[in-house]
C-alpha atoms as a PDB file:
ATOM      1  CA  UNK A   1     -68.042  70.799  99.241  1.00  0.00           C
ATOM      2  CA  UNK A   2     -68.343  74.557  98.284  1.00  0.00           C
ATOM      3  CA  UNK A   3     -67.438  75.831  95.612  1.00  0.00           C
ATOM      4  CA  UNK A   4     -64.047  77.350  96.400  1.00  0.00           C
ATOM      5  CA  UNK A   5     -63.072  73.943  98.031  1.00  0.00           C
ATOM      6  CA  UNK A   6     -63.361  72.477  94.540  1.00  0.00           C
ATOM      7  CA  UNK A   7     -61.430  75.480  92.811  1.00  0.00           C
ATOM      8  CA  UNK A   8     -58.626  74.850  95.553  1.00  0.00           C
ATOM      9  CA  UNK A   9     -57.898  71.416  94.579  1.00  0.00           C
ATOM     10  CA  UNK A  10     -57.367  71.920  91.094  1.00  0.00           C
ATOM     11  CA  UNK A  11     -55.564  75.212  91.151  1.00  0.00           C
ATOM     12  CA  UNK A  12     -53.381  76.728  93.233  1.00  0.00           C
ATOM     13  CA  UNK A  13     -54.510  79.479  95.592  1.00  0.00           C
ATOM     14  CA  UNK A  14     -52.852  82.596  96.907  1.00  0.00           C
ATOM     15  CA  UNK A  15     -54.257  84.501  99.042  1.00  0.00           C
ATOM     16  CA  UNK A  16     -53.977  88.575  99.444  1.00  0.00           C
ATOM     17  CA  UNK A  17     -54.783  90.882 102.998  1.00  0.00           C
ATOM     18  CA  UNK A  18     -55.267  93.850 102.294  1.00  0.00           C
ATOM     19  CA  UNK A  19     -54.036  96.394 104.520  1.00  0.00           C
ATOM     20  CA  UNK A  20     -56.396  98.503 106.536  1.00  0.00           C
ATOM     21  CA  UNK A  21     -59.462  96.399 105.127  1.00  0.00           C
ATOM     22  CA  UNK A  22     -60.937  93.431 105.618  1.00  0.00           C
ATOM     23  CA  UNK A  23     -61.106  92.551 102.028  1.00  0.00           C
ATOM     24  CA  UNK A  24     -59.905  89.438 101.171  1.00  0.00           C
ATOM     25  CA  UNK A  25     -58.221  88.696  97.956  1.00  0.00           C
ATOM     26  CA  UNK A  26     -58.492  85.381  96.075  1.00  0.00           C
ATOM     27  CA  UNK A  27     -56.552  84.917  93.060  1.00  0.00           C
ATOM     28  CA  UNK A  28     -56.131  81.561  91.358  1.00  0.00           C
ATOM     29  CA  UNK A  29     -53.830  80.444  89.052  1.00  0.00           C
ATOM     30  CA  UNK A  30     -54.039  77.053  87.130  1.00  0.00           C
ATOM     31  CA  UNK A  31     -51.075  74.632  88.488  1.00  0.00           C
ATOM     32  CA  UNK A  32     -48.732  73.509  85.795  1.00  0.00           C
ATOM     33  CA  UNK A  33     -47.844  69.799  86.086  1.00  0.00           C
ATOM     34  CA  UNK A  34     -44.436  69.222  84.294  1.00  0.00           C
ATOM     35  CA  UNK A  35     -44.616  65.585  82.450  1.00  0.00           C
ATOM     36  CA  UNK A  36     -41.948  64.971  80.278  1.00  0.00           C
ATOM     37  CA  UNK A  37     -43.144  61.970  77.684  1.00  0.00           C
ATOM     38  CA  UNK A  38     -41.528  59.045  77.107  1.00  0.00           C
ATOM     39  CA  UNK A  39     -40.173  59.712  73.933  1.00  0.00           C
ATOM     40  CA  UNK A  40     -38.541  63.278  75.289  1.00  0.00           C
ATOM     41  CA  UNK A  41     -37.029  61.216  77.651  1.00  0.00           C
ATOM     42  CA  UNK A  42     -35.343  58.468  75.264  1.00  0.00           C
ATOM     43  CA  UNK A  43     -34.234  61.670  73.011  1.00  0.00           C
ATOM     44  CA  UNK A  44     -32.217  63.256  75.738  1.00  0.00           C
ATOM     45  CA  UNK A  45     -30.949  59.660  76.947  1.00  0.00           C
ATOM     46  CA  UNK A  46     -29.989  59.031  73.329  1.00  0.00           C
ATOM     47  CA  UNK A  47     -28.277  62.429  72.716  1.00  0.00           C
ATOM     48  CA  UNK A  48     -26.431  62.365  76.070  1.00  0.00           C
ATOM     49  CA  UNK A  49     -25.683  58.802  75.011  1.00  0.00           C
ATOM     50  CA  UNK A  50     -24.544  60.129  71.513  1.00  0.00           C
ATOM     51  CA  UNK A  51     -22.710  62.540  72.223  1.00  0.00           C
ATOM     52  CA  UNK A  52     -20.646  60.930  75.057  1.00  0.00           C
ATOM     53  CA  UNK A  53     -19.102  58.280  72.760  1.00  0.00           C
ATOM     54  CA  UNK A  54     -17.994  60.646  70.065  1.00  0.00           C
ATOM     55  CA  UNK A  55     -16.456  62.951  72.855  1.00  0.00           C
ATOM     56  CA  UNK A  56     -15.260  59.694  74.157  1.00  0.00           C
ATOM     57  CA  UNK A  57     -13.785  58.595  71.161  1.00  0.00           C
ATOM     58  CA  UNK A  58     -11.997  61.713  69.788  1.00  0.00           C
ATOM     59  CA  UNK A  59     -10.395  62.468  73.621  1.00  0.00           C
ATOM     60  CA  UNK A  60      -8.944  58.993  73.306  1.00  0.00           C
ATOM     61  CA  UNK A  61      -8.006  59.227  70.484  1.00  0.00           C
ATOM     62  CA  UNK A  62      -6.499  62.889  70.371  1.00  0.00           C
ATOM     63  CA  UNK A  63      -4.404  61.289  73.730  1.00  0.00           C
ATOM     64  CA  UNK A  64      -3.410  57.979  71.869  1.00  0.00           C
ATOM     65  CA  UNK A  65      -3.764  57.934  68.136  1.00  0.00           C
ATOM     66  CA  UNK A  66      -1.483  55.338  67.233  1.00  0.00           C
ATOM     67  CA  UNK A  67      -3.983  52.206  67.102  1.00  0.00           C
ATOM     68  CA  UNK A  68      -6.103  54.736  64.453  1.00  0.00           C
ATOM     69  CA  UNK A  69      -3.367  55.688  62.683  1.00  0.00           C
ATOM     70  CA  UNK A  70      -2.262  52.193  62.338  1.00  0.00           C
ATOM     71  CA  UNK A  71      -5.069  51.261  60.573  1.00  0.00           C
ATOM     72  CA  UNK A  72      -4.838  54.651  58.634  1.00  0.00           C
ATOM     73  CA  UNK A  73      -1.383  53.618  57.672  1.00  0.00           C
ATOM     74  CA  UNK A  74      -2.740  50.259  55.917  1.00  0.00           C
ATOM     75  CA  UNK A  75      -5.338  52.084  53.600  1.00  0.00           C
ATOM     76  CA  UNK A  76      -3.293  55.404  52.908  1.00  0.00           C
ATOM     77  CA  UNK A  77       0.416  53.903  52.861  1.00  0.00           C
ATOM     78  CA  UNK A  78       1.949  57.378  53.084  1.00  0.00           C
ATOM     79  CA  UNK A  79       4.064  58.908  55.926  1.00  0.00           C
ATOM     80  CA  UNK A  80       3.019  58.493  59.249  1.00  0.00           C
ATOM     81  CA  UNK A  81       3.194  62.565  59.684  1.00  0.00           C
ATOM     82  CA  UNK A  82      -0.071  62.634  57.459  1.00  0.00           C
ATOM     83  CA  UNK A  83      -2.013  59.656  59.154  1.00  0.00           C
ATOM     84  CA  UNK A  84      -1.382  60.784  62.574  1.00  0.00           C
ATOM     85  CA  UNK A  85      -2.351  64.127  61.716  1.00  0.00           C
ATOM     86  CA  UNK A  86      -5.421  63.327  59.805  1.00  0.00           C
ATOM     87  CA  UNK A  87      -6.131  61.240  63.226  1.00  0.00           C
ATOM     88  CA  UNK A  88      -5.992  64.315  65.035  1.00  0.00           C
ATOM     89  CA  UNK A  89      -8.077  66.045  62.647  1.00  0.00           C
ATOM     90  CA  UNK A  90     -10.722  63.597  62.990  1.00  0.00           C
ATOM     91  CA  UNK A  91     -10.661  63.214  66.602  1.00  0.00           C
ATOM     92  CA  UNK A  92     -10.583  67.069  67.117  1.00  0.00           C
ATOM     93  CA  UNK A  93     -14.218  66.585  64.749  1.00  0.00           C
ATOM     94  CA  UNK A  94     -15.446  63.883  66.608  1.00  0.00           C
ATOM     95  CA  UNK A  95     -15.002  66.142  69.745  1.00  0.00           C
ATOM     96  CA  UNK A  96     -17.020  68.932  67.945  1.00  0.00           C
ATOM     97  CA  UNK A  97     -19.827  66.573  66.931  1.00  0.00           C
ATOM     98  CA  UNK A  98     -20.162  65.551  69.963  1.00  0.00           C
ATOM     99  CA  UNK A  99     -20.604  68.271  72.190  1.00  0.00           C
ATOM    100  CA  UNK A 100     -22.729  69.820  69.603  1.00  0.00           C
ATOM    101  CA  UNK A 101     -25.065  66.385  69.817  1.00  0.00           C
ATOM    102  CA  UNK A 102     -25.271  67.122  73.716  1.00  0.00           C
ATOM    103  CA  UNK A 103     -25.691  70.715  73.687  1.00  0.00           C
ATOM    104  CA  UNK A 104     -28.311  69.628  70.694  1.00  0.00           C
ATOM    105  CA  UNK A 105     -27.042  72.410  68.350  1.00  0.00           C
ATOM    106  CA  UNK A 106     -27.878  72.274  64.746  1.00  0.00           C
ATOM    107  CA  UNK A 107     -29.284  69.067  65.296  1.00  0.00           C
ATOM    108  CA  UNK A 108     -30.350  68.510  61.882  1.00  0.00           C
ATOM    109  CA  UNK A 109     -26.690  68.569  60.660  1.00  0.00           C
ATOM    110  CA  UNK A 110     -25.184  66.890  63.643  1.00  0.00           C
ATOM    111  CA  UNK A 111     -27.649  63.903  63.635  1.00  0.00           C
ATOM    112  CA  UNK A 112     -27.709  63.278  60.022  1.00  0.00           C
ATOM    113  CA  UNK A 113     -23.561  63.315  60.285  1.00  0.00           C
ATOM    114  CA  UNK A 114     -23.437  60.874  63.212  1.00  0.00           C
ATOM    115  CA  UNK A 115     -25.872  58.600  61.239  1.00  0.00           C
ATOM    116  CA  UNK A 116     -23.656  58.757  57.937  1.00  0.00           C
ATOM    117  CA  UNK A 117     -20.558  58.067  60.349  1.00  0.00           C
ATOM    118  CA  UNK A 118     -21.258  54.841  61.262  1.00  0.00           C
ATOM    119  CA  UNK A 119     -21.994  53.223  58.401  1.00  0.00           C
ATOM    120  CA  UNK A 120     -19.108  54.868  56.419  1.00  0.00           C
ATOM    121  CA  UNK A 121     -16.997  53.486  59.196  1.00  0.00           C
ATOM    122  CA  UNK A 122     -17.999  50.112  58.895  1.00  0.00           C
ATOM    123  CA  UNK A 123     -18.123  49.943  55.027  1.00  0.00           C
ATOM    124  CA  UNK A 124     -14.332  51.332  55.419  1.00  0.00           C
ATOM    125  CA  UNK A 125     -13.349  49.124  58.170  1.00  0.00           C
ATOM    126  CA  UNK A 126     -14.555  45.656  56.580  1.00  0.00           C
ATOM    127  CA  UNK A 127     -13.093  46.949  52.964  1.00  0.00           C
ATOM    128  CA  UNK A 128     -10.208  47.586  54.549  1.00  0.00           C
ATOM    129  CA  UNK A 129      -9.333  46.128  58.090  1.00  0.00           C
ATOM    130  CA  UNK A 130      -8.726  42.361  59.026  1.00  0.00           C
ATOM    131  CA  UNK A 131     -10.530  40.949  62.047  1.00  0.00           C
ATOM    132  CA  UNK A 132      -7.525  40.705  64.223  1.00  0.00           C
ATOM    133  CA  UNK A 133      -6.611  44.074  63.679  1.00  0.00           C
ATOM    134  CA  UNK A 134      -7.384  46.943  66.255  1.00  0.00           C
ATOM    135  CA  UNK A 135     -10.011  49.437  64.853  1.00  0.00           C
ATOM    136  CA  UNK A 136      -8.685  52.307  66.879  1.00  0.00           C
ATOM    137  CA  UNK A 137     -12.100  53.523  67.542  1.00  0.00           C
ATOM    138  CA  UNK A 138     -11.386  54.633  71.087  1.00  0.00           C
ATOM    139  CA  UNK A 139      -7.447  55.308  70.597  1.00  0.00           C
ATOM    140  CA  UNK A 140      -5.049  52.519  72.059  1.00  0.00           C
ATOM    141  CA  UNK A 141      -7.458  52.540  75.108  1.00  0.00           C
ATOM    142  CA  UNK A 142     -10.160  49.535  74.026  1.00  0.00           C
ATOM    143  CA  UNK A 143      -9.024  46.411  71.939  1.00  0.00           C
ATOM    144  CA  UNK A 144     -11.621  46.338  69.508  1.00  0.00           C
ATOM    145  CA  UNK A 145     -11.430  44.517  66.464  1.00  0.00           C
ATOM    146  CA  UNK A 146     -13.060  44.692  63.148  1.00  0.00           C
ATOM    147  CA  UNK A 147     -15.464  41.593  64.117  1.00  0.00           C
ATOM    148  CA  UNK A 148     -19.314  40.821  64.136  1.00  0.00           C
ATOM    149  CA  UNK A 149     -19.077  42.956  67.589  1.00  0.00           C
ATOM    150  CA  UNK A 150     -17.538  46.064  65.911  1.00  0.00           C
ATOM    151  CA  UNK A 151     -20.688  45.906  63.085  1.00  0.00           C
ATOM    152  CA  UNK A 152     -23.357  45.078  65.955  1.00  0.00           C
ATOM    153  CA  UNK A 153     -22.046  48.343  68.055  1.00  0.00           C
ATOM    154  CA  UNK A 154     -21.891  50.502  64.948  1.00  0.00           C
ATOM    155  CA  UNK A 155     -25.235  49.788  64.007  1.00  0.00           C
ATOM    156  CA  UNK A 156     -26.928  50.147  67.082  1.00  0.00           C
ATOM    157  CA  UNK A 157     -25.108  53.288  67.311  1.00  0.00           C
ATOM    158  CA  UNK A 158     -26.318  54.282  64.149  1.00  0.00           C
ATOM    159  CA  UNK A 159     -29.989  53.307  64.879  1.00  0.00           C
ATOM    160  CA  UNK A 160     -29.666  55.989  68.083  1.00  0.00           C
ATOM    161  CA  UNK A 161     -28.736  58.565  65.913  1.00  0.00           C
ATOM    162  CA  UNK A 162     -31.570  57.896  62.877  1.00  0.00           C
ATOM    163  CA  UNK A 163     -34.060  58.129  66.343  1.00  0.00           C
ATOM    164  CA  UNK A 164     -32.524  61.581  66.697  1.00  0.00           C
ATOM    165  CA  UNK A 165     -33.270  62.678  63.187  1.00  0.00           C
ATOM    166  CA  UNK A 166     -36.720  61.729  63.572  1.00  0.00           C
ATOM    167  CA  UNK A 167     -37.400  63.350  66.796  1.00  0.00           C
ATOM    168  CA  UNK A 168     -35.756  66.598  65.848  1.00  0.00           C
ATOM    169  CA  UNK A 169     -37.694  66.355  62.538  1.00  0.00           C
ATOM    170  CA  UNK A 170     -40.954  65.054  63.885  1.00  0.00           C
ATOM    171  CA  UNK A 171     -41.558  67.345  67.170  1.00  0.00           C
ATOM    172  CA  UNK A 172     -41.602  71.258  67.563  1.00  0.00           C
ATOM    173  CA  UNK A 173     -39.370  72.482  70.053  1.00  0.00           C
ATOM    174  CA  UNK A 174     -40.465  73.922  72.966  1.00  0.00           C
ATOM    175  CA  UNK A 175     -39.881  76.924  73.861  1.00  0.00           C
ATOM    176  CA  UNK A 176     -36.665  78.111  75.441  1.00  0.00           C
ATOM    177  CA  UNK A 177     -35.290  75.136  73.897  1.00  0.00           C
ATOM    178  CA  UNK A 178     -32.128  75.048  71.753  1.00  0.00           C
ATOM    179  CA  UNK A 179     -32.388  75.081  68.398  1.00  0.00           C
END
């Protein structure tokens, strides 16, 4: 095997005429192999993942608020005009965070806010809500209740969103990416 048969295989080649000559041009240029690792991978999963249920949640919410304000209504006890509205304002934030988590914008704010989200929500909705109570999590559009399964989601949400704060903390960026 000559020499250039060896150079061929590991780089690409491109080859030149000139015209008028018979001088032939080699120029080689090493090929790029695009591997993504693993843990790239499970960061944009995660993100995409992320960010889909908070979109999720504050569209659902913003088109039915009532099971939200509801619940709202049994910690704040004031007129409903305030509860539905501050359901709106939080669904309208939810929305924010999460296109921001998809887009992966400001990720060290975003990420550390979905991570204090959860567990504020759970502290507030054991303090406050009864098991057979609707959480309003995803508007009047899922039944969930403040049970073992409302905890158990919440916390492997929240676990998703600590892996985000270590991979945007841990990794550079590469180039052309977002920051």
């Amino acid at each position: 095997m000559s020499t250039l048969q060896k150079v061929g295989q590991s780089m690409r080649m491109r080859i030149n005429f000139v015209r008028g000559t018979e001088v032939l041009y080699v120029t080689a240029t090493q090929r790029k192999v695009s591997t993504m690792p693993l843990a790239r991978l499970i960061y944009i999963g995660t993100r995409l993942l992320l960010g889909i249920v908070f979109v999720m949640s504050g569209v659902l919410k913003l088109i039915s608020p009532q099971a939200a304000a509801d619940f709202l209504d049994s910690i704040v006890r004031e007129a409903p005009q305030i509860t539905i509205a501050l359901v709106r304002f939080l669904s309208i934030l939810e929305c924010v965070l999460g296109c921001l988590i998809i887009g992966g914008k400001k990720e060290e704010y975003t990420s550390v806010i979905a991570t204090m989200s959860f567990p504020v929500f759970s502290i507030v909705g054991l303090l406050f809500g009864s098991p057979d109570q609707a959480c309003g999590c995803f508007g009047d559009f899922s039944q969930s209740r403040f049970d073992e399964y409302f905890l158990i989601r919440n916390t492997i949400l929240m676990f998703f969103s600590m892996y985000l704060i270590w991979y945007s903390h841990r990794t550079p960026k590469p180039p052309g990416e977002p920051q």
